[in-house]
C-alpha atoms as a PDB file:
ATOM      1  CA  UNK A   1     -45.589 -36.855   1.907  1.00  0.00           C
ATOM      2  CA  UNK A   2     -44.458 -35.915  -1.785  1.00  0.00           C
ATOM      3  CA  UNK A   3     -43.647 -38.663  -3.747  1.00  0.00           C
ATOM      4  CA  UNK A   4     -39.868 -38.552  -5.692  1.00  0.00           C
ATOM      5  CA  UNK A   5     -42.042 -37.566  -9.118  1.00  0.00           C
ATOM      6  CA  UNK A   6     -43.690 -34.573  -7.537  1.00  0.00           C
ATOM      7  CA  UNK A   7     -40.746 -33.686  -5.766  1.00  0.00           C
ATOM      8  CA  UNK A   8     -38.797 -33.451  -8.547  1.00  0.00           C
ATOM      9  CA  UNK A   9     -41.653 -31.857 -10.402  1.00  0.00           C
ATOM     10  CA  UNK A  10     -41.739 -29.233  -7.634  1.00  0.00           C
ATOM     11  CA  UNK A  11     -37.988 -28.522  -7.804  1.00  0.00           C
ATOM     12  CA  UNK A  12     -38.092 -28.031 -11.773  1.00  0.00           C
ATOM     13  CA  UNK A  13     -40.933 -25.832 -11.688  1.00  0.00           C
ATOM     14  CA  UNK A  14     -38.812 -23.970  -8.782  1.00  0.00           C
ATOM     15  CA  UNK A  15     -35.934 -23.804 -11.043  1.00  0.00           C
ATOM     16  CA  UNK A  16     -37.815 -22.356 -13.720  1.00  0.00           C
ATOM     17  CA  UNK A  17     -39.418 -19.539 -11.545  1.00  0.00           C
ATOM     18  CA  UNK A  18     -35.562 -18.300 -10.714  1.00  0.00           C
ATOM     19  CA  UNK A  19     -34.570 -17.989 -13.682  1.00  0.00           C
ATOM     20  CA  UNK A  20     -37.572 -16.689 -15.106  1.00  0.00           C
ATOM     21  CA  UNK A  21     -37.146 -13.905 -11.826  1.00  0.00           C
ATOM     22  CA  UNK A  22     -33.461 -13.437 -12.622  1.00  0.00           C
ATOM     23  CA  UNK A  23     -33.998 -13.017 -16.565  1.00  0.00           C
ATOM     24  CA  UNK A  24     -37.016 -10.368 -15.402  1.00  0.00           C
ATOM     25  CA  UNK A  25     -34.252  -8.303 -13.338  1.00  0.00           C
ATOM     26  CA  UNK A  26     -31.583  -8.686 -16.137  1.00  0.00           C
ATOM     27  CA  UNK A  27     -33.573  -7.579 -18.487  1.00  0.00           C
ATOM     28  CA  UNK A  28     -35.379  -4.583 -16.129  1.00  0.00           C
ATOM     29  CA  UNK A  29     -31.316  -3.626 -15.746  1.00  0.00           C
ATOM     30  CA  UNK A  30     -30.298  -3.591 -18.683  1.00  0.00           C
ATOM     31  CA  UNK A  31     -33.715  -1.079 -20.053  1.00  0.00           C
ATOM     32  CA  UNK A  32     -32.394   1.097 -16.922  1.00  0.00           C
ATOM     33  CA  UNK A  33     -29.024   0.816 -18.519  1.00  0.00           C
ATOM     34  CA  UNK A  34     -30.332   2.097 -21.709  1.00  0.00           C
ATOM     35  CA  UNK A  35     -31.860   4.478 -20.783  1.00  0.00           C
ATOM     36  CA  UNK A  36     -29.369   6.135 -18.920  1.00  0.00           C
ATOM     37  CA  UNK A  37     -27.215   5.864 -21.820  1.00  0.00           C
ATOM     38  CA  UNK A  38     -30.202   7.964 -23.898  1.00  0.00           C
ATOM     39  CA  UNK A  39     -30.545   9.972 -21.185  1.00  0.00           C
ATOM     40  CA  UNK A  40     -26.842  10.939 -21.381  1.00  0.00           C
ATOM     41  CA  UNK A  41     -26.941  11.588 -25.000  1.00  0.00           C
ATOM     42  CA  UNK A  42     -30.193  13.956 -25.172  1.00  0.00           C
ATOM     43  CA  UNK A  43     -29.570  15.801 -22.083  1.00  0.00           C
ATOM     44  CA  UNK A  44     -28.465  19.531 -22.214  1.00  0.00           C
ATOM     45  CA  UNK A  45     -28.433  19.274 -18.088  1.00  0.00           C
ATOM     46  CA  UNK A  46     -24.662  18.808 -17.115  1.00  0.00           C
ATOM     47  CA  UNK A  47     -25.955  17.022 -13.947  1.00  0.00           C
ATOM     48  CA  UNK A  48     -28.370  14.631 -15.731  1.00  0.00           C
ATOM     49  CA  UNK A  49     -25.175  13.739 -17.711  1.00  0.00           C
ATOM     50  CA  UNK A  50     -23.436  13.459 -14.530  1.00  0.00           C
ATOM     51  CA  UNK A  51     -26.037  10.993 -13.301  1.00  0.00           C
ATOM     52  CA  UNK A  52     -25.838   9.031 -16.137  1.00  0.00           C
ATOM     53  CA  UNK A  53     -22.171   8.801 -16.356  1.00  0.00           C
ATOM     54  CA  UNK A  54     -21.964   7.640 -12.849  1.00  0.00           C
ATOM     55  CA  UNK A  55     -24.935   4.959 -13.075  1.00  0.00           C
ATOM     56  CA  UNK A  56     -23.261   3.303 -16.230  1.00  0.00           C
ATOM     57  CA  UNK A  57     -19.875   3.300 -14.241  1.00  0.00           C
ATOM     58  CA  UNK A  58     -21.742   1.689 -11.698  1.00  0.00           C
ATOM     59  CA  UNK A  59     -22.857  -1.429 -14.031  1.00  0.00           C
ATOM     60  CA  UNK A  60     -19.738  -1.835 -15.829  1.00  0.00           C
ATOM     61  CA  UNK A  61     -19.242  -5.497 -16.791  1.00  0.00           C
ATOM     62  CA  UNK A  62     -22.639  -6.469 -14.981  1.00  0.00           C
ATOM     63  CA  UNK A  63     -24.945  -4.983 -18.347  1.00  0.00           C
ATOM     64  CA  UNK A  64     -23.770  -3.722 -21.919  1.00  0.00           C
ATOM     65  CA  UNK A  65     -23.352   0.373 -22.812  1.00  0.00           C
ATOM     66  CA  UNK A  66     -21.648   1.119 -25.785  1.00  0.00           C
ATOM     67  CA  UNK A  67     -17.823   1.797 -24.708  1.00  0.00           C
ATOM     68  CA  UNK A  68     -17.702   5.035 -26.881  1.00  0.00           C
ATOM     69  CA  UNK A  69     -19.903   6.933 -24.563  1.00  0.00           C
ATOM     70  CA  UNK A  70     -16.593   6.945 -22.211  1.00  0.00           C
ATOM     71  CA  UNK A  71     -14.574   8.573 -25.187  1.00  0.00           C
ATOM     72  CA  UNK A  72     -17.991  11.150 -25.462  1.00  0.00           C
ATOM     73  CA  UNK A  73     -18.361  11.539 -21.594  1.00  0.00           C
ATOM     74  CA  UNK A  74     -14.188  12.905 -21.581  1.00  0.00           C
ATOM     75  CA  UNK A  75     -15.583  15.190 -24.181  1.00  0.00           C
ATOM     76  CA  UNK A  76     -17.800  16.262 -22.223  1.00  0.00           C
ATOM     77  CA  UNK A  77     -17.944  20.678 -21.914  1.00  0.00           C
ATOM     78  CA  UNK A  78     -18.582  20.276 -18.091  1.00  0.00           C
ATOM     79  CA  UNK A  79     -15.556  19.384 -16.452  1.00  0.00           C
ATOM     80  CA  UNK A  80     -17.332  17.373 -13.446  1.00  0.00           C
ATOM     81  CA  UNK A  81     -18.489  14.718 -15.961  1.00  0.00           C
ATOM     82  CA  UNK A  82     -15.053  14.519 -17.133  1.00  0.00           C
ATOM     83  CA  UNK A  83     -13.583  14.078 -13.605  1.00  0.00           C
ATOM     84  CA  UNK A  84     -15.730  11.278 -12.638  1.00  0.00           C
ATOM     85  CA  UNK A  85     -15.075   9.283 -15.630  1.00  0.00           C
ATOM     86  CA  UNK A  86     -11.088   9.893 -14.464  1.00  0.00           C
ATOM     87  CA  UNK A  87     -11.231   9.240 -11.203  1.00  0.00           C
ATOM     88  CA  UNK A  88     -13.605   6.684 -11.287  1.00  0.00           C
ATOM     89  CA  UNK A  89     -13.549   4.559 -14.485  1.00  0.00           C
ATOM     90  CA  UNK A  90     -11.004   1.789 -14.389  1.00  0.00           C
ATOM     91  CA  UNK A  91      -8.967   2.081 -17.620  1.00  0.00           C
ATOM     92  CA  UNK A  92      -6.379  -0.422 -17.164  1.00  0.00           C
ATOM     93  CA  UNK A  93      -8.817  -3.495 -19.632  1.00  0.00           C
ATOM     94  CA  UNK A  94      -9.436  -0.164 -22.355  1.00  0.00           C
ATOM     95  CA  UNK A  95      -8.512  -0.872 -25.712  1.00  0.00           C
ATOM     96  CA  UNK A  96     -10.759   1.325 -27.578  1.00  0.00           C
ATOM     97  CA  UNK A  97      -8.792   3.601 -29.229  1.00  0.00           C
ATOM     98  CA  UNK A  98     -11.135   6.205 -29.123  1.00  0.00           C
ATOM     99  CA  UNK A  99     -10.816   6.613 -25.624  1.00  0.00           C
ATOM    100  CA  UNK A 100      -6.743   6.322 -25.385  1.00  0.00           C
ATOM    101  CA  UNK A 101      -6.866   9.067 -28.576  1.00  0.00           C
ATOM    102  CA  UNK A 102      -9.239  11.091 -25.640  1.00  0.00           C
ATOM    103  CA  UNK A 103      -6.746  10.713 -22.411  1.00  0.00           C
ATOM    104  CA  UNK A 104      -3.686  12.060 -24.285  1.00  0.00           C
ATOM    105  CA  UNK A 105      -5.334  14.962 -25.416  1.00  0.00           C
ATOM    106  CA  UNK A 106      -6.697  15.877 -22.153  1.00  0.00           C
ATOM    107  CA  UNK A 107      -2.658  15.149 -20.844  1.00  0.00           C
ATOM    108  CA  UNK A 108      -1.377  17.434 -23.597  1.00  0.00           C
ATOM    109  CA  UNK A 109      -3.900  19.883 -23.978  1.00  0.00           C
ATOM    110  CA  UNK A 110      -6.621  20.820 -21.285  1.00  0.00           C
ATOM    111  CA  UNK A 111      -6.750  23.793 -19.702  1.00  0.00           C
ATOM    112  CA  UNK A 112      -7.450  22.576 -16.132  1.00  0.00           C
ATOM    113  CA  UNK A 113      -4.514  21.055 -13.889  1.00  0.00           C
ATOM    114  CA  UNK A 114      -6.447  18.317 -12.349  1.00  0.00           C
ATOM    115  CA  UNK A 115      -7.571  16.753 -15.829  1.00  0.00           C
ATOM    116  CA  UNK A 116      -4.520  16.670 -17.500  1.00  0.00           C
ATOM    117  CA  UNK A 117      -3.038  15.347 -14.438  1.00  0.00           C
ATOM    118  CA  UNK A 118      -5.542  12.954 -14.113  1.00  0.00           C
ATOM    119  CA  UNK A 119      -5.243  11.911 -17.643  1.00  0.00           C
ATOM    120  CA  UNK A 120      -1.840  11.087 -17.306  1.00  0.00           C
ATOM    121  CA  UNK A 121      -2.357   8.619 -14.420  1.00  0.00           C
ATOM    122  CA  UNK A 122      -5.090   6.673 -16.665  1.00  0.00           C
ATOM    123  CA  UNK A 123      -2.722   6.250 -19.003  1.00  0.00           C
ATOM    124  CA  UNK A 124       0.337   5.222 -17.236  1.00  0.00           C
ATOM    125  CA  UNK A 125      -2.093   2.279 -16.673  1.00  0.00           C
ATOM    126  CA  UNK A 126      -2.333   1.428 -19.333  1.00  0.00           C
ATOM    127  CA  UNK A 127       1.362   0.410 -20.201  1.00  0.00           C
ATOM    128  CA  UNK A 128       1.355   1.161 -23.328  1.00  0.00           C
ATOM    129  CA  UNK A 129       4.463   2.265 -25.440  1.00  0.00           C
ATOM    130  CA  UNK A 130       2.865   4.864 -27.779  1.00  0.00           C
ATOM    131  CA  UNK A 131       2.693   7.031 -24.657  1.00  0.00           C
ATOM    132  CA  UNK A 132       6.880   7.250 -23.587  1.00  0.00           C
ATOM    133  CA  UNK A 133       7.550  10.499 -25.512  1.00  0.00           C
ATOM    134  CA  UNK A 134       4.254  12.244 -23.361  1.00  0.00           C
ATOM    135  CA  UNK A 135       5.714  10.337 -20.133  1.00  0.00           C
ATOM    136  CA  UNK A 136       9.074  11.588 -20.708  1.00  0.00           C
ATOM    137  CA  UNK A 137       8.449  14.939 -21.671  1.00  0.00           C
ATOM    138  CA  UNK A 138       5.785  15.973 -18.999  1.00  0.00           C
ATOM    139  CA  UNK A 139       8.153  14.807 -16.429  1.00  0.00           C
ATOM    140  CA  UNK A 140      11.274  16.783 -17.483  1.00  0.00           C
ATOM    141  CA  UNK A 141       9.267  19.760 -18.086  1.00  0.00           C
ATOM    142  CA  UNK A 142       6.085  20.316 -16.052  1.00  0.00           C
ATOM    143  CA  UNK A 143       5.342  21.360 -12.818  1.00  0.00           C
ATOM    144  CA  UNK A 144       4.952  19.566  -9.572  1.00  0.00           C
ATOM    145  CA  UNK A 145       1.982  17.139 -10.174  1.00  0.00           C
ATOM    146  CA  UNK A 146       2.127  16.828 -13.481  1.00  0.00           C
ATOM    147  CA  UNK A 147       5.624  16.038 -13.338  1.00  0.00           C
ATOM    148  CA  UNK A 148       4.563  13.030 -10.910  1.00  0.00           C
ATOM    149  CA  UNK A 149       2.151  11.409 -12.902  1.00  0.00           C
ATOM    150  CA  UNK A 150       4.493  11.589 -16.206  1.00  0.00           C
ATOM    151  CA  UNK A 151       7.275  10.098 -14.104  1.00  0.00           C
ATOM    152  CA  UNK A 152       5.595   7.362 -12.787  1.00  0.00           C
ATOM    153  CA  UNK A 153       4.174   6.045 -16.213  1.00  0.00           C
ATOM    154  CA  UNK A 154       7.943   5.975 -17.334  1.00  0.00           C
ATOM    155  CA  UNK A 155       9.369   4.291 -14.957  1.00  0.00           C
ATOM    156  CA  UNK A 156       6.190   1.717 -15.934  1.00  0.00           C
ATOM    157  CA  UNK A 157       7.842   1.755 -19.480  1.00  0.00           C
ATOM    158  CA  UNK A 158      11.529   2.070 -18.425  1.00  0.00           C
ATOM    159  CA  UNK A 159      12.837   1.727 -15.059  1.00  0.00           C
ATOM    160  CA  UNK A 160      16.193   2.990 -15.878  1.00  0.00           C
ATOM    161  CA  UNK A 161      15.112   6.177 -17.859  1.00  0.00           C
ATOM    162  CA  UNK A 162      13.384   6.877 -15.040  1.00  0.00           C
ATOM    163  CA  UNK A 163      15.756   6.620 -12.227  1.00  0.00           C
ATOM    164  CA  UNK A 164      17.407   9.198 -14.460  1.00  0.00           C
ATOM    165  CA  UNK A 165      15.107  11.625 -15.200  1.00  0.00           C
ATOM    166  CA  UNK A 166      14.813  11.167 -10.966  1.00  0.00           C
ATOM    167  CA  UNK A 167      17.921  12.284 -10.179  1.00  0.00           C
ATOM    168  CA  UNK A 168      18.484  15.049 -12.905  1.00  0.00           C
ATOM    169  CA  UNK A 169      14.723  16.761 -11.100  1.00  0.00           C
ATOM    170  CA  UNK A 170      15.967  16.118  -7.784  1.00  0.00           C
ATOM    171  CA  UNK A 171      16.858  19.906  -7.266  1.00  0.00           C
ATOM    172  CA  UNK A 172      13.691  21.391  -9.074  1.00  0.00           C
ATOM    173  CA  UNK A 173      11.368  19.293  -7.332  1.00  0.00           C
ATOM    174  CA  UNK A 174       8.355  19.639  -4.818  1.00  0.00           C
ATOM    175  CA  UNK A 175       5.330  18.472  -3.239  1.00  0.00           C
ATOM    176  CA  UNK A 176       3.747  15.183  -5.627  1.00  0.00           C
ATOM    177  CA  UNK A 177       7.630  15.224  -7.419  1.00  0.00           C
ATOM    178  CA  UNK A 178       9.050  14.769  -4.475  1.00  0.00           C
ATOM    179  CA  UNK A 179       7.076  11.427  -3.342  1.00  0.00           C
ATOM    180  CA  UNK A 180       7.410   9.953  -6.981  1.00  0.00           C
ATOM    181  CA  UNK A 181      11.439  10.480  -7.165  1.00  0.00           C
ATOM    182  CA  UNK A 182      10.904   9.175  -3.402  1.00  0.00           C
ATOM    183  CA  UNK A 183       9.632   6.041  -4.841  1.00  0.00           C
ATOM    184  CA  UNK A 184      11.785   5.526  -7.482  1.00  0.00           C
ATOM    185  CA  UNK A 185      14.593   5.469  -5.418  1.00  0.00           C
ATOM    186  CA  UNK A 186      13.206   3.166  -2.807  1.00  0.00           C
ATOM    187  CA  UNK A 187      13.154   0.975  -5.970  1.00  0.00           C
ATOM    188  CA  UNK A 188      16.006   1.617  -8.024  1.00  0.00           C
ATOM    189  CA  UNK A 189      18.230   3.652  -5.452  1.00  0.00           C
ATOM    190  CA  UNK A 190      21.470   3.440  -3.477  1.00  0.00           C
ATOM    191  CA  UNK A 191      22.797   4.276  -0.359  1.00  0.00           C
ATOM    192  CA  UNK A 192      23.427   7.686  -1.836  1.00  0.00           C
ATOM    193  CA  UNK A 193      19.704   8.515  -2.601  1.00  0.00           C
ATOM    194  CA  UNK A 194      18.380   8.715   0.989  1.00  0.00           C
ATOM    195  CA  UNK A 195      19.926  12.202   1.297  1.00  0.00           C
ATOM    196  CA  UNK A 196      17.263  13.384  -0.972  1.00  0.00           C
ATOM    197  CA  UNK A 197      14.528  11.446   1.210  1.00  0.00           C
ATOM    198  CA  UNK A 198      16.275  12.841   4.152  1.00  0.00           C
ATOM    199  CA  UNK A 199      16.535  16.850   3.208  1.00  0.00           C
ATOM    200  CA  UNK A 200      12.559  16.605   1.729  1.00  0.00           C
ATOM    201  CA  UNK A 201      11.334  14.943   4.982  1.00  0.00           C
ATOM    202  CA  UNK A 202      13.037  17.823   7.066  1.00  0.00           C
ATOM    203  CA  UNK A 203      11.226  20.491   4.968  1.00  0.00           C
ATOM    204  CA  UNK A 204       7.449  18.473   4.385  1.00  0.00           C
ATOM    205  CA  UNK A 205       5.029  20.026   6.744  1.00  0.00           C
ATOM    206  CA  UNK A 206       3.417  18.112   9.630  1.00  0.00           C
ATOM    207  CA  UNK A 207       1.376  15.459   8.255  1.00  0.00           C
ATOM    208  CA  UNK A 208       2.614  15.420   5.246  1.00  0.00           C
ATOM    209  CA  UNK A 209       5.682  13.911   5.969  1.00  0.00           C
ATOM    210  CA  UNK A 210       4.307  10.213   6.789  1.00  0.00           C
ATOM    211  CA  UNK A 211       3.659   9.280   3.057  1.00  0.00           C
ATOM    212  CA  UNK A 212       7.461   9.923   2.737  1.00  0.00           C
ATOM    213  CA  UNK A 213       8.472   8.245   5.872  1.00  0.00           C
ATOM    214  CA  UNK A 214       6.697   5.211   4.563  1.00  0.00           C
ATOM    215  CA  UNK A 215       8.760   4.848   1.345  1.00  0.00           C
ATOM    216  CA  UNK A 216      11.854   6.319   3.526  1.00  0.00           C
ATOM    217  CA  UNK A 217      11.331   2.886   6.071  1.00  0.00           C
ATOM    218  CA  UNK A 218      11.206   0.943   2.913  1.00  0.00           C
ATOM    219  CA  UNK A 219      14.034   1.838   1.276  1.00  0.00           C
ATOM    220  CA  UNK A 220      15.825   1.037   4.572  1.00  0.00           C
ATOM    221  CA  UNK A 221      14.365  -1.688   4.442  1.00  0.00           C
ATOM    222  CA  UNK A 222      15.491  -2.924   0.804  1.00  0.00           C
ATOM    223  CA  UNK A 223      18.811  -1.795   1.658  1.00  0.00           C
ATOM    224  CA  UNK A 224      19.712  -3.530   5.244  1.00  0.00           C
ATOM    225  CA  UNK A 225      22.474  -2.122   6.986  1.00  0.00           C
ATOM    226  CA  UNK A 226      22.244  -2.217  10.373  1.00  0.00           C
ATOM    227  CA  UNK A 227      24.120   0.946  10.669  1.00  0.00           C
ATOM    228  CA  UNK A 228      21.995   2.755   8.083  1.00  0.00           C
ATOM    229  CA  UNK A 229      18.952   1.590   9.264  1.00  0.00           C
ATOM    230  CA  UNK A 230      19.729   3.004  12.856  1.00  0.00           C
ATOM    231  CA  UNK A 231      21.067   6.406  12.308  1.00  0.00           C
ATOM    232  CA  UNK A 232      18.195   6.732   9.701  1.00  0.00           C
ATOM    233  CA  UNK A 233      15.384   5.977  11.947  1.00  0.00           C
ATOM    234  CA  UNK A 234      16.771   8.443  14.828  1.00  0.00           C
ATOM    235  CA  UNK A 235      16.760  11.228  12.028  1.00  0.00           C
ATOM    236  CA  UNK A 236      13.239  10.365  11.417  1.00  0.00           C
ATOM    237  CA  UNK A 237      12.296  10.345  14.864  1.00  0.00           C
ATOM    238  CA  UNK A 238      13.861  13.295  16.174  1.00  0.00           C
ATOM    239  CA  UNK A 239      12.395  15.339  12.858  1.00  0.00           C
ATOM    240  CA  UNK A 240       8.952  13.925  14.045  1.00  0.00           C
ATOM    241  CA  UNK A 241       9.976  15.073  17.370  1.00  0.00           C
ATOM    242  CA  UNK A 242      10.369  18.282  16.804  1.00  0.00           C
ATOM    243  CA  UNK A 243       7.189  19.079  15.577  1.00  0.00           C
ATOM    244  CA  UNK A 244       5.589  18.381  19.268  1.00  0.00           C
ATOM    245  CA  UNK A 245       2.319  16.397  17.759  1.00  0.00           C
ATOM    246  CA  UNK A 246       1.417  13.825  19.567  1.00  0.00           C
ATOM    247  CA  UNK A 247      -0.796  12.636  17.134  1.00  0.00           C
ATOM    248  CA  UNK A 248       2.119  12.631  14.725  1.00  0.00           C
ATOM    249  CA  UNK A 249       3.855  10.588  16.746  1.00  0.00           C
ATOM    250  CA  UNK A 250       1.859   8.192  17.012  1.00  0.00           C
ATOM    251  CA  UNK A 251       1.517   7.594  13.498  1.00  0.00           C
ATOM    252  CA  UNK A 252       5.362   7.540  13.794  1.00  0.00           C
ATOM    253  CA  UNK A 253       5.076   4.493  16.411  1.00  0.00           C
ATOM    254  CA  UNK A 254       2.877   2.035  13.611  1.00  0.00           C
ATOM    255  CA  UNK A 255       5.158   3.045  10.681  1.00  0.00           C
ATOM    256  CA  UNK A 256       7.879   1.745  12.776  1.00  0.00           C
ATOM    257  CA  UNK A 257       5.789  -0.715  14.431  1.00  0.00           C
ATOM    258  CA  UNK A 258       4.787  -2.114  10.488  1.00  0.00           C
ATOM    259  CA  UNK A 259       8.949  -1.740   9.535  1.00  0.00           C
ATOM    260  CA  UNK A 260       9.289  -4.368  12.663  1.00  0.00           C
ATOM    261  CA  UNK A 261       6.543  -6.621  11.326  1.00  0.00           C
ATOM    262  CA  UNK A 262       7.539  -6.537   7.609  1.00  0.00           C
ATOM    263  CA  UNK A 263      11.098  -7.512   7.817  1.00  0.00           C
ATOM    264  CA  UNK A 264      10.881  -9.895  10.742  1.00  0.00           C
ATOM    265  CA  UNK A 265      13.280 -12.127   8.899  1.00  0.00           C
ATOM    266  CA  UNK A 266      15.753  -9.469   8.551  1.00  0.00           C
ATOM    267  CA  UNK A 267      15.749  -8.167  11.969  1.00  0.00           C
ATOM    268  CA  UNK A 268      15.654 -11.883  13.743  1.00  0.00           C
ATOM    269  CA  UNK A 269      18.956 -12.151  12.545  1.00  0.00           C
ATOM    270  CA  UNK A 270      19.822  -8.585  13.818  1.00  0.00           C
ATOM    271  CA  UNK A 271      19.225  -8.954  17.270  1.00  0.00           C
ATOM    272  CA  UNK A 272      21.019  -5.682  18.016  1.00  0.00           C
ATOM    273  CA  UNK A 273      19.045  -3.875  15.670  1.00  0.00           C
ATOM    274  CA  UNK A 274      15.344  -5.073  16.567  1.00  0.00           C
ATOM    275  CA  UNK A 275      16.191  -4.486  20.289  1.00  0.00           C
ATOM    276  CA  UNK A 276      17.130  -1.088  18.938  1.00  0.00           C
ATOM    277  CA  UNK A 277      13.896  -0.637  17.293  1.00  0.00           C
ATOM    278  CA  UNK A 278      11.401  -1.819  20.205  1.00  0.00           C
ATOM    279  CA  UNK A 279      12.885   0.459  22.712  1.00  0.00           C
ATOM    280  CA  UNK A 280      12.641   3.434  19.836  1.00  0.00           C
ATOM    281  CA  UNK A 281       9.050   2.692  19.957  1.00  0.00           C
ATOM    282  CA  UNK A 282       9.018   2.174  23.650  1.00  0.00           C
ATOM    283  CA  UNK A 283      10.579   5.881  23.775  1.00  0.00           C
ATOM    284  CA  UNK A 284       8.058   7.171  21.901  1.00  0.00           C
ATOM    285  CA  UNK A 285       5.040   5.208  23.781  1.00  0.00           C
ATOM    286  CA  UNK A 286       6.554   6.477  27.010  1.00  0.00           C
ATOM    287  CA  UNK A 287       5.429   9.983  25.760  1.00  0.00           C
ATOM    288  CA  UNK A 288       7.209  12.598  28.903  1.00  0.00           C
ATOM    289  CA  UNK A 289       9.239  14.107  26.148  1.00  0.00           C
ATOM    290  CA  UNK A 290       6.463  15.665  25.566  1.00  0.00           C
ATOM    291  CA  UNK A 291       5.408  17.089  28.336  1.00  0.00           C
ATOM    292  CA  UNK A 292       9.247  18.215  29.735  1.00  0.00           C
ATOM    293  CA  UNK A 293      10.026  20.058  26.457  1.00  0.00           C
ATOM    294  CA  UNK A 294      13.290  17.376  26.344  1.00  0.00           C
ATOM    295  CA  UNK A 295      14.901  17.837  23.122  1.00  0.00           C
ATOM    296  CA  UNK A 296      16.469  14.625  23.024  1.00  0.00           C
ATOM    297  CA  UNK A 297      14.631  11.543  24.328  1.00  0.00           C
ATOM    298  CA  UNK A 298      16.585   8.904  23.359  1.00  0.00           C
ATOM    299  CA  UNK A 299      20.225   9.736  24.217  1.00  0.00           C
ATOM    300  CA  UNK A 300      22.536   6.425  23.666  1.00  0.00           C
ATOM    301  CA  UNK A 301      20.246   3.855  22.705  1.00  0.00           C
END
């Protein structure tokens, strides 16, 4: 049996050997970390660059790169590297100012959709005030997903301005526009709002229509009013209905099914209403309308 002096011998020799195994891997990671940061720099390979990009990425905040090769990588000719670093890059700690100077040019000027709307999402992160003129003027002006992306960073900078840039592109909007004004009335909206939720959902194919359900059972949900909330979740059914997919209506039954869950303390005081709800979902379980073509399942609930 050890004695207490060559125990503790033992243990400080022990301790020494980790760190000595943990400084060996730090430093091994950090020489791979360099040189994939050459390796971006020298390479005329767009994938090497690639590679290198997406390694760094990988160690972020674990070992050191120089933060400018983010601003180089979005300068990148190769549009891949520049997509990574967008999608995958998390921009909301950036301060460089090399790198902000590099998002809003992409935003204002790159040729490619998907980049500048990319862009814009980075830099609605980023909260920052020098950016309201781009956020206001891409979302009164551009297209579809653009639009989106613009909106959304200026309702991070000012709710109000927002709300009414939301309602003046209610008519003129589509596809990504349509889930952002969606969310900015669920929000900011009244009672009067959900007949632009209502009209979209009707005309959204298929499976694109749950994304706006979900912010549709929210708003009902911010609003509570019994009578609302019913005669809005029969329009949502019966439009979900109508498209005879079951598979759609099952992801109908957990939206509601989550609704039920989230405002329990709503609906225990509504004992009408969350009696009204369960057998909606036991309609829809039941499934025959389905199978007998029955255009109206639920009659007087």
């Amino acid at each position: 049996m050890m004695n207490n002096e060559s125990s503790a011998k033992s243990e400080r020799y022990s301790s020494r050997y980790t760190r000595g195994f943990l400084r060996m891997l730090t430093n091994e990671g950090q020489a791979l970390t360099d040189k994939f940061v050459e390796q971006f720099y020298t390479s005329k390979n767009y994938q090497e660059r690639l590679e290198a990009i997406k390694y760094l990425i990988s160690v972020n905040g674990k070992y050191s790169f120089p933060e400018k090769i983010l601003a180089d990588a979005l300068k990148d000719f190769c549009s891949q590297v520049k997509v990574y670093v967008l999608k995958h890059f998390n921009f909301s700690g950036v301060i460089d100012s090399q790198i902000k100077d590099c998002l809003k040019d992409i935003a204002q000027n790159d040729e490619k959709l998907q980049l500048r709307t990319l862009a814009l999402e980075r830099l609605s992160e980023l909260d920052d005030k020098d950016h309201y003129d781009l956020f206001f003027s891409t979302s009164l002006l551009k297209g579809s997903k653009e639009s989106s992306a613009g909106l959304r960073g200026l309702y991070k900078l000012d709710k109000e301005k927002a709300y009414q840039m939301a309602k003046f592109r209610t008519e003129s909007s589509s596809g990504n526009l349509d889930i952002a004004i969606a969310e900015i009335f669920q929000n900011e909206g009244d009672i009067n709002d959900l007949a632009f939720i209502k009209q979209r959902l009707k005309a959204r194919n298929k499976f694109n229509k749950i994304e706006l359900i979900r912010i549709y059972l929210r708003f009902l949900g911010r609003l509570e009013i019994d009578t609302i909330i019913r005669s809005n979740i029969l329009f949502i059914s019966e439009d979900i209905l109508s498209t005879s997919n079951r598979e759609l209506v099952q992801l109908l039954i957990m939206e509601l099914h989550h609704f039920v869950s989230s405002y329990h303390d709503y609906l225990s005081k509504n004992e009408d209403l969350l009696k009204y709800l369960n057998k909606t979902i036991d309609i829809l379980l039941e499934k025959k309308y389905l199978n007998n073509g029955q255009n109206d399942p639920f009659g007087p609930i």
